[in-house]
N, C-alpha and C. Protein backbone atom coordinates (compact mmCIF):
# COMPACT_ATOMS: atom_id res chain seq x y z
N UNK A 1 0.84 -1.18 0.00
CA UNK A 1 0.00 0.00 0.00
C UNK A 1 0.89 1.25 0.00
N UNK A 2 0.82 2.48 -1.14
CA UNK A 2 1.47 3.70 -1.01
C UNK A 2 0.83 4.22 -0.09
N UNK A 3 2.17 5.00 0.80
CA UNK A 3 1.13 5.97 1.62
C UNK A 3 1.69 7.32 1.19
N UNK A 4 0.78 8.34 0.91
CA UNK A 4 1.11 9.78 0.83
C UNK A 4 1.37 10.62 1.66
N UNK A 5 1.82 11.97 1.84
CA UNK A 5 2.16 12.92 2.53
C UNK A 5 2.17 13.97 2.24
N UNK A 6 2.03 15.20 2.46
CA UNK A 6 1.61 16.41 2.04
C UNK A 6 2.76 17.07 1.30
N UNK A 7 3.72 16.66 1.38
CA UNK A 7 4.90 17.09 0.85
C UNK A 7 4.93 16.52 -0.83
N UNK A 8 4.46 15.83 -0.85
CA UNK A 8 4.35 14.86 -2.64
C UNK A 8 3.77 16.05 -3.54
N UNK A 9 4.38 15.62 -4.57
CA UNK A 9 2.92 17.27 -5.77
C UNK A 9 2.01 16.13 -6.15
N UNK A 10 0.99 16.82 -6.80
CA UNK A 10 0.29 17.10 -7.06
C UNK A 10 0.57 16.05 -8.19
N UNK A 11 1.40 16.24 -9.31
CA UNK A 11 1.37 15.40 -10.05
C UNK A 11 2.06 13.64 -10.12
N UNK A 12 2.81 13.85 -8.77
CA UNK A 12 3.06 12.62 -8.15
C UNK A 12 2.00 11.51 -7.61
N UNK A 13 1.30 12.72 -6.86
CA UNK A 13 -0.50 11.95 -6.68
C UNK A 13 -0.98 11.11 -7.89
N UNK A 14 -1.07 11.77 -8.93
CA UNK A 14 -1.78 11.67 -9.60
C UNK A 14 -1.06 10.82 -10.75
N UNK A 15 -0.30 10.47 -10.73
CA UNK A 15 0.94 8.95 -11.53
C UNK A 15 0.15 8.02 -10.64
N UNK A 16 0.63 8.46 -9.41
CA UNK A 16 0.12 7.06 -8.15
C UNK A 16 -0.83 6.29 -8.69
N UNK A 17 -1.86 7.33 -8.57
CA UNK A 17 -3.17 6.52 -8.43
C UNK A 17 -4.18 7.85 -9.32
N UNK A 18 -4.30 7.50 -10.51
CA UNK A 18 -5.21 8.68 -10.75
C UNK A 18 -6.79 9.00 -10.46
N UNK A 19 -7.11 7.76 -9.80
CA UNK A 19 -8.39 8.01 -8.88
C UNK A 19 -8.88 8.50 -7.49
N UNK A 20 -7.14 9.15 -7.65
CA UNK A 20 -6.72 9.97 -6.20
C UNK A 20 -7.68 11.89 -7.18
N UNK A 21 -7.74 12.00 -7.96
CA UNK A 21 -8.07 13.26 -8.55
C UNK A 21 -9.44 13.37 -7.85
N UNK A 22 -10.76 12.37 -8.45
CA UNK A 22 -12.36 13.00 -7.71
C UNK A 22 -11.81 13.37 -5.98
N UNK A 23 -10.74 12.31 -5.41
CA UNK A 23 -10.79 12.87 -3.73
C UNK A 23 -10.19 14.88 -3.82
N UNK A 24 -9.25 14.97 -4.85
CA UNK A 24 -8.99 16.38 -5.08
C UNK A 24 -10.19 17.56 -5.31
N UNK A 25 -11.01 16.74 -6.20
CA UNK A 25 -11.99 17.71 -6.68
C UNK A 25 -13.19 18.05 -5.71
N UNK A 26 -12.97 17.27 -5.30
CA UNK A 26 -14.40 16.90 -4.04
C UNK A 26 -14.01 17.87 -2.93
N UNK A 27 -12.79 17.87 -2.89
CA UNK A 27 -12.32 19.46 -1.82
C UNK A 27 -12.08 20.26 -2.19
N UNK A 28 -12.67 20.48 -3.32
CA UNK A 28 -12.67 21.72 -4.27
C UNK A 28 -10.93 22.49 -4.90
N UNK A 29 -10.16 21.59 -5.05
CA UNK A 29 -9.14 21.72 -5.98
C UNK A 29 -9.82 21.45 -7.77
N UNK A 30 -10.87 22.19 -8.04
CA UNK A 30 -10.55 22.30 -9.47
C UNK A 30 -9.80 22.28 -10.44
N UNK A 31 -8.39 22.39 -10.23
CA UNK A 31 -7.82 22.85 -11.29
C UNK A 31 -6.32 22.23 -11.61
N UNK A 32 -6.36 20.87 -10.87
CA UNK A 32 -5.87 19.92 -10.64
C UNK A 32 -5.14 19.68 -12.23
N UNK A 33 -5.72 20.06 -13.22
CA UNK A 33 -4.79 19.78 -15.02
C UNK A 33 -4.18 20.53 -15.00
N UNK A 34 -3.95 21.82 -14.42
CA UNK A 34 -3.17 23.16 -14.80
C UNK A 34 -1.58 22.74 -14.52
N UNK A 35 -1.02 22.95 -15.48
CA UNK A 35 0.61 22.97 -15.67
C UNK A 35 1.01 22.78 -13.96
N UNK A 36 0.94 24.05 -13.85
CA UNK A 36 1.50 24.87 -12.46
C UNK A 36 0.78 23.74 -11.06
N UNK A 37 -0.28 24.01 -11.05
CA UNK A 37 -0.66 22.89 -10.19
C UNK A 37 -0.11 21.44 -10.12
N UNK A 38 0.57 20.69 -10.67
CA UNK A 38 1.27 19.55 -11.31
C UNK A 38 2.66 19.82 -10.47
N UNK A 39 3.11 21.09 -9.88
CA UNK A 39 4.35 21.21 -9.38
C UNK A 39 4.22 21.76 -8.28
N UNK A 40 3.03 21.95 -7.42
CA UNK A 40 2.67 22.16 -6.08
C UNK A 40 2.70 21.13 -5.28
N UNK A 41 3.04 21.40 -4.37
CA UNK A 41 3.22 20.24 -3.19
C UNK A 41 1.73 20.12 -3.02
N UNK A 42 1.06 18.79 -1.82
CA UNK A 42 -0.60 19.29 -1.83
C UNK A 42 -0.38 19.64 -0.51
N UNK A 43 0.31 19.86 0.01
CA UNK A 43 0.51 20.59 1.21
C UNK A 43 0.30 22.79 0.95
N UNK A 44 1.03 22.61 -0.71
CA UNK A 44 0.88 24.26 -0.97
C UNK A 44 -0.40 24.14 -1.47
N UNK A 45 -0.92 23.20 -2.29
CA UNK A 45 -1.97 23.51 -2.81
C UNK A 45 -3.65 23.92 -1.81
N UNK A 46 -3.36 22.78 -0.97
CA UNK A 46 -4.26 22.67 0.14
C UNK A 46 -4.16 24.20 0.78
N UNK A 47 -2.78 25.00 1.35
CA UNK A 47 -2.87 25.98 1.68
C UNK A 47 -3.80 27.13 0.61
N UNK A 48 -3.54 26.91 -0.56
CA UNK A 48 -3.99 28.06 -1.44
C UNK A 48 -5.83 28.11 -1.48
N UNK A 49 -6.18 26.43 -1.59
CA UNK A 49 -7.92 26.27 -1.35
C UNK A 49 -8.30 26.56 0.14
N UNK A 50 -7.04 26.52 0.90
CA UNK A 50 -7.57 26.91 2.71
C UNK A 50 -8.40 25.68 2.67
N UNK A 51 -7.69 24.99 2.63
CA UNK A 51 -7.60 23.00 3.68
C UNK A 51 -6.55 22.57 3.65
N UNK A 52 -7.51 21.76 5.27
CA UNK A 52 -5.78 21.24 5.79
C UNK A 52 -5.35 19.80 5.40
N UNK A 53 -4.38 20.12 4.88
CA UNK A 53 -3.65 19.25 4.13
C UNK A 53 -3.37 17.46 5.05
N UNK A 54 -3.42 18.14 6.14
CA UNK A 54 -3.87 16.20 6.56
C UNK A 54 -4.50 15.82 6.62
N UNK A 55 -5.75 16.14 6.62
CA UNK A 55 -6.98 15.52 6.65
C UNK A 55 -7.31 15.10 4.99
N UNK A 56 -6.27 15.70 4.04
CA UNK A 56 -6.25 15.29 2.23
C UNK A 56 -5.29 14.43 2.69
N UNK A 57 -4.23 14.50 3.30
CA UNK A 57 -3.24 12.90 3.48
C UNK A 57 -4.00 11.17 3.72
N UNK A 58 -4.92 12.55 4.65
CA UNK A 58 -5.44 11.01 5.39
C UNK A 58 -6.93 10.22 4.36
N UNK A 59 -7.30 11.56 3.95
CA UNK A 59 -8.03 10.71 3.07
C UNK A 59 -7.90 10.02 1.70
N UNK A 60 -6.91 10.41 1.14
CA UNK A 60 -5.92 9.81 0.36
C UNK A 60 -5.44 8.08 0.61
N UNK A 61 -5.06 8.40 2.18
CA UNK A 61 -4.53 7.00 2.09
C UNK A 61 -5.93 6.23 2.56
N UNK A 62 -6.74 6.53 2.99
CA UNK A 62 -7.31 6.02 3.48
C UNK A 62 -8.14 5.27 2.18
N UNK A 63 -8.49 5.87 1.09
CA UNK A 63 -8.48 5.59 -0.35
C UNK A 63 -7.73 4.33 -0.48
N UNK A 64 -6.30 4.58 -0.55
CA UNK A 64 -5.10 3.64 -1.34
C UNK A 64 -5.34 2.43 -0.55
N UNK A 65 -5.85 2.56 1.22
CA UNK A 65 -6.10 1.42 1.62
C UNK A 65 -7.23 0.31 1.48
N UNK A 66 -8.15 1.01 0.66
CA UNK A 66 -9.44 0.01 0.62
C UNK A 66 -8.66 -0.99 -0.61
């Protein structure tokens, strides 16, 4: 099982496991295709939507674990 961390980008997520994206969109990261977004940590990104980025760790893995 991968586990993630807030420090990974955005487009590392999204190699992983690209059914890690609806958990992105669903916390309202829209814009998850944009170049620039692809090279954000989701720790920066999470800061920029104002969420906290562990509770996207945790639901992430909590994902990778089912």
């Amino acid at each position: 099982m991968a586990k993630v961390n807030k420090n990974m980008l955005i487009g590392q997520l999204i190699t992983l496991d690209p059914n890690i994206v609806p958990i992105l969109m669903r916390a309202g990261m829209h814009c998850i295709g944009c170049p620039s977004a692809q090279m954000e940590s989701l720790e920066e990104a999470a800061m920029v939507h104002g969420l906290d980025a562990d509770i996207l760790v945790q639901q992430i893995n909590d994902f990778l674990g089912e």
